[in-house]
Structure formats: structure tokens, C-alpha cells
PDB file of N, CA and C in Angstrom:
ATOM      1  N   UNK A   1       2.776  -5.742  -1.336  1.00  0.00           N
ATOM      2  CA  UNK A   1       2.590  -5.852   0.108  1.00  0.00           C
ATOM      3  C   UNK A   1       3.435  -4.790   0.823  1.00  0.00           C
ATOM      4  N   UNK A   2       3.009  -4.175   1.709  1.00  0.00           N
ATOM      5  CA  UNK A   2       3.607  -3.563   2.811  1.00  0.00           C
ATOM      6  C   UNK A   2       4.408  -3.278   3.878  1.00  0.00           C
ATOM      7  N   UNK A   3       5.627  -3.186   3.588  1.00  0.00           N
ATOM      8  CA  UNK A   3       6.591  -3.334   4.282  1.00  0.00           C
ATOM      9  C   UNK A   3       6.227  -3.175   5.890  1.00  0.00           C
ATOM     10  N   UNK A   4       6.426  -4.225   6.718  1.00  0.00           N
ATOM     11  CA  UNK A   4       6.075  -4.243   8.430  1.00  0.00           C
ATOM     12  C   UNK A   4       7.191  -2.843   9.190  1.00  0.00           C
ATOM     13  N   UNK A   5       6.388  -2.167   9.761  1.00  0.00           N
ATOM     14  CA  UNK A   5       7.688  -1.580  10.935  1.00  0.00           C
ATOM     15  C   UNK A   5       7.419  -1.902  12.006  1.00  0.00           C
ATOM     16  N   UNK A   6       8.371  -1.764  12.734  1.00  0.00           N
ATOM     17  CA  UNK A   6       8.719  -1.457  13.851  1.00  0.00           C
ATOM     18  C   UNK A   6       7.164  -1.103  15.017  1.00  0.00           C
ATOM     19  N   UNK A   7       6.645  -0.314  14.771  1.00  0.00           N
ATOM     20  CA  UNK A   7       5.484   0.682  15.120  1.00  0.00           C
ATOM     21  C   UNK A   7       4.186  -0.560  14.756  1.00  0.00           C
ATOM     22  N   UNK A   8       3.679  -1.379  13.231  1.00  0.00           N
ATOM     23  CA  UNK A   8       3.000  -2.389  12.940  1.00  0.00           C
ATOM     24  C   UNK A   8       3.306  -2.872  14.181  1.00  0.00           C
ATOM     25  N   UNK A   9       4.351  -3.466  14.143  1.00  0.00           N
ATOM     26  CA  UNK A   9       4.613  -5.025  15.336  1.00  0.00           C
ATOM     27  C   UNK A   9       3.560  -4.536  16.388  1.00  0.00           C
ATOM     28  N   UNK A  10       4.202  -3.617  17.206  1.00  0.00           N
ATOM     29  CA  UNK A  10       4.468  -3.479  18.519  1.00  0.00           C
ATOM     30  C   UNK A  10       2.700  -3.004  18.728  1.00  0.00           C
ATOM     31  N   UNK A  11       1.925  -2.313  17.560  1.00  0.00           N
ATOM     32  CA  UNK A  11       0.697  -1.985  17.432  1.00  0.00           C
ATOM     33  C   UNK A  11      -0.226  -3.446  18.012  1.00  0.00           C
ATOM     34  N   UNK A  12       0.258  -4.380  17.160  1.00  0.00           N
ATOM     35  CA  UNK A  12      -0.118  -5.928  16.750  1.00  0.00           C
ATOM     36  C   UNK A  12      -0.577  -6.770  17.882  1.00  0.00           C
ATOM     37  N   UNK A  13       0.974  -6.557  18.933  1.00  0.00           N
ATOM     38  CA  UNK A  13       1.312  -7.356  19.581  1.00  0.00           C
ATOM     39  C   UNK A  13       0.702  -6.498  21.474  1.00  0.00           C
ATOM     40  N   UNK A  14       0.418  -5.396  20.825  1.00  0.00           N
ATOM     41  CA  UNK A  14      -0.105  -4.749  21.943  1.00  0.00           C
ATOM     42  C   UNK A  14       1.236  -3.967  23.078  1.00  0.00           C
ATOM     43  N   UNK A  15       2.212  -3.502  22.535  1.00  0.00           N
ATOM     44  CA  UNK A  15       3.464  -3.142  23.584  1.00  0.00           C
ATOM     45  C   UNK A  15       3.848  -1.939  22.720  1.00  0.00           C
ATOM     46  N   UNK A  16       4.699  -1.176  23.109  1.00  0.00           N
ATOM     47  CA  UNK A  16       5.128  -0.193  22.999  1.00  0.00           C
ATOM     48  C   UNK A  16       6.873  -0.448  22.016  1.00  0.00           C
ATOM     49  N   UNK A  17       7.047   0.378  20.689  1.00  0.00           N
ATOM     50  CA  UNK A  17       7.420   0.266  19.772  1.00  0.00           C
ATOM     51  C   UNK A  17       9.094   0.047  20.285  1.00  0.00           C
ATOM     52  N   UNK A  18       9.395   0.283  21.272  1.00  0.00           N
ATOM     53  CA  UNK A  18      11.175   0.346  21.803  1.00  0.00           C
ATOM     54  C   UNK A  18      11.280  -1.408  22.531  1.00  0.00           C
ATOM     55  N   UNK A  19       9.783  -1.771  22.975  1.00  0.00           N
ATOM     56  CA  UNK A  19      10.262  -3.196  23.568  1.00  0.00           C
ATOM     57  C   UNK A  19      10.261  -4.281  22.254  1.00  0.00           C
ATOM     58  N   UNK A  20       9.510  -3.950  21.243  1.00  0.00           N
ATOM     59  CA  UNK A  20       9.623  -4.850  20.164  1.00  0.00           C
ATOM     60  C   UNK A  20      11.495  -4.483  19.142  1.00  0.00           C
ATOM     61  N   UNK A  21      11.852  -3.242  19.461  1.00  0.00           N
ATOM     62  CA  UNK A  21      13.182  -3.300  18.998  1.00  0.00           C
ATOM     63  C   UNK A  21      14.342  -3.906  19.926  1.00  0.00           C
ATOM     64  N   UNK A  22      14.183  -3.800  21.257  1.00  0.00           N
ATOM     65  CA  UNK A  22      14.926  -4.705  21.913  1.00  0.00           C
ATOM     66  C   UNK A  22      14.826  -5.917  21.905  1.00  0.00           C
ATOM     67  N   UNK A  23      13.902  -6.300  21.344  1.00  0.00           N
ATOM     68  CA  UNK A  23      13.993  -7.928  21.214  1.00  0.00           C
ATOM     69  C   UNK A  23      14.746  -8.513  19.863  1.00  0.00           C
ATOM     70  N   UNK A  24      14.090  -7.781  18.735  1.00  0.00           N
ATOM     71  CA  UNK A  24      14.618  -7.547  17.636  1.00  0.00           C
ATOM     72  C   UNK A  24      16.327  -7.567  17.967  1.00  0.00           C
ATOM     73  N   UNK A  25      16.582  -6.719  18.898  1.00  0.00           N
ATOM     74  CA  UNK A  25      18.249  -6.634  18.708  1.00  0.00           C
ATOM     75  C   UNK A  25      18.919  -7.511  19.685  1.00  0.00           C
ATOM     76  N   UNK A  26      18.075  -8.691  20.266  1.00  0.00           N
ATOM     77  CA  UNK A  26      18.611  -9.609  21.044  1.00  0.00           C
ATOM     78  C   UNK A  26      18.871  -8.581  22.728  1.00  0.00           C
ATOM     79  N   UNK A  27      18.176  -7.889  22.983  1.00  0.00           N
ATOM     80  CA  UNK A  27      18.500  -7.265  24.192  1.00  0.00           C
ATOM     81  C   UNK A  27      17.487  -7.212  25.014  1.00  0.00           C
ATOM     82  N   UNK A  28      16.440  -8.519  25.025  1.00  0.00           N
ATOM     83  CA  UNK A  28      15.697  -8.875  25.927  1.00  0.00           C
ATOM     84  C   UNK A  28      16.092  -9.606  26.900  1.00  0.00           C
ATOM     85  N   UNK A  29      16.987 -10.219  26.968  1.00  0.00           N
ATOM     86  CA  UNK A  29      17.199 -10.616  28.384  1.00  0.00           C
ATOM     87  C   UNK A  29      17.790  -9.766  29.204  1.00  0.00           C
ATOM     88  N   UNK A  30      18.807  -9.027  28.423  1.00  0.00           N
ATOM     89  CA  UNK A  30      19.259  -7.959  29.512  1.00  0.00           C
ATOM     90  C   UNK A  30      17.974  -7.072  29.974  1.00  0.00           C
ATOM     91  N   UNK A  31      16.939  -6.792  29.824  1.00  0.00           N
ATOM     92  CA  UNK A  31      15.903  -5.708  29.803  1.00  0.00           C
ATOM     93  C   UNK A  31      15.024  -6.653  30.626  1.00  0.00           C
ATOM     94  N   UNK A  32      14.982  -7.863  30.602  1.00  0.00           N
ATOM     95  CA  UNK A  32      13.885  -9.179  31.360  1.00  0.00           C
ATOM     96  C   UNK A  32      13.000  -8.964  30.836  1.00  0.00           C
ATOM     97  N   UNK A  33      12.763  -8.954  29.152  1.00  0.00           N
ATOM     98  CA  UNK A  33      11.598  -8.744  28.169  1.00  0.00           C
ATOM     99  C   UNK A  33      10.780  -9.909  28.330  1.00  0.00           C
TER     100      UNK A  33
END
């Protein structure tokens, strides 16, 4: 199986690859993700 990145997610989920790493790093609330 295929390791997921960063770039997968954000493809997936329909958003742009820097808002799925801020969430990832717990820095969605500061950002109001």
C-alpha cells in the first residue's frame, strides 16, 4: 500500500495542501481552520 501525503489528503478532501498541514500540526485554531 501507498504511503498517504500530505498533497493525497488535501487532493481528497478538496483544500489546498498547507491547510491540511496546519491541522495536522494542531494550528487550526490559531488559523480558524
Amino acid at each position: 500500500m501507498k504511503k498517504l501525503s500530505i498533497k493525497d489528503i488535501a487532493k481528497q478532501a478538496g483544500v489546498v495542501p498547507s491547510t491540511v498541514s496546519c491541522v495536522l500540526n494542531g494550528k487550526a485554531k490559531e488559523r480558524r481552520i
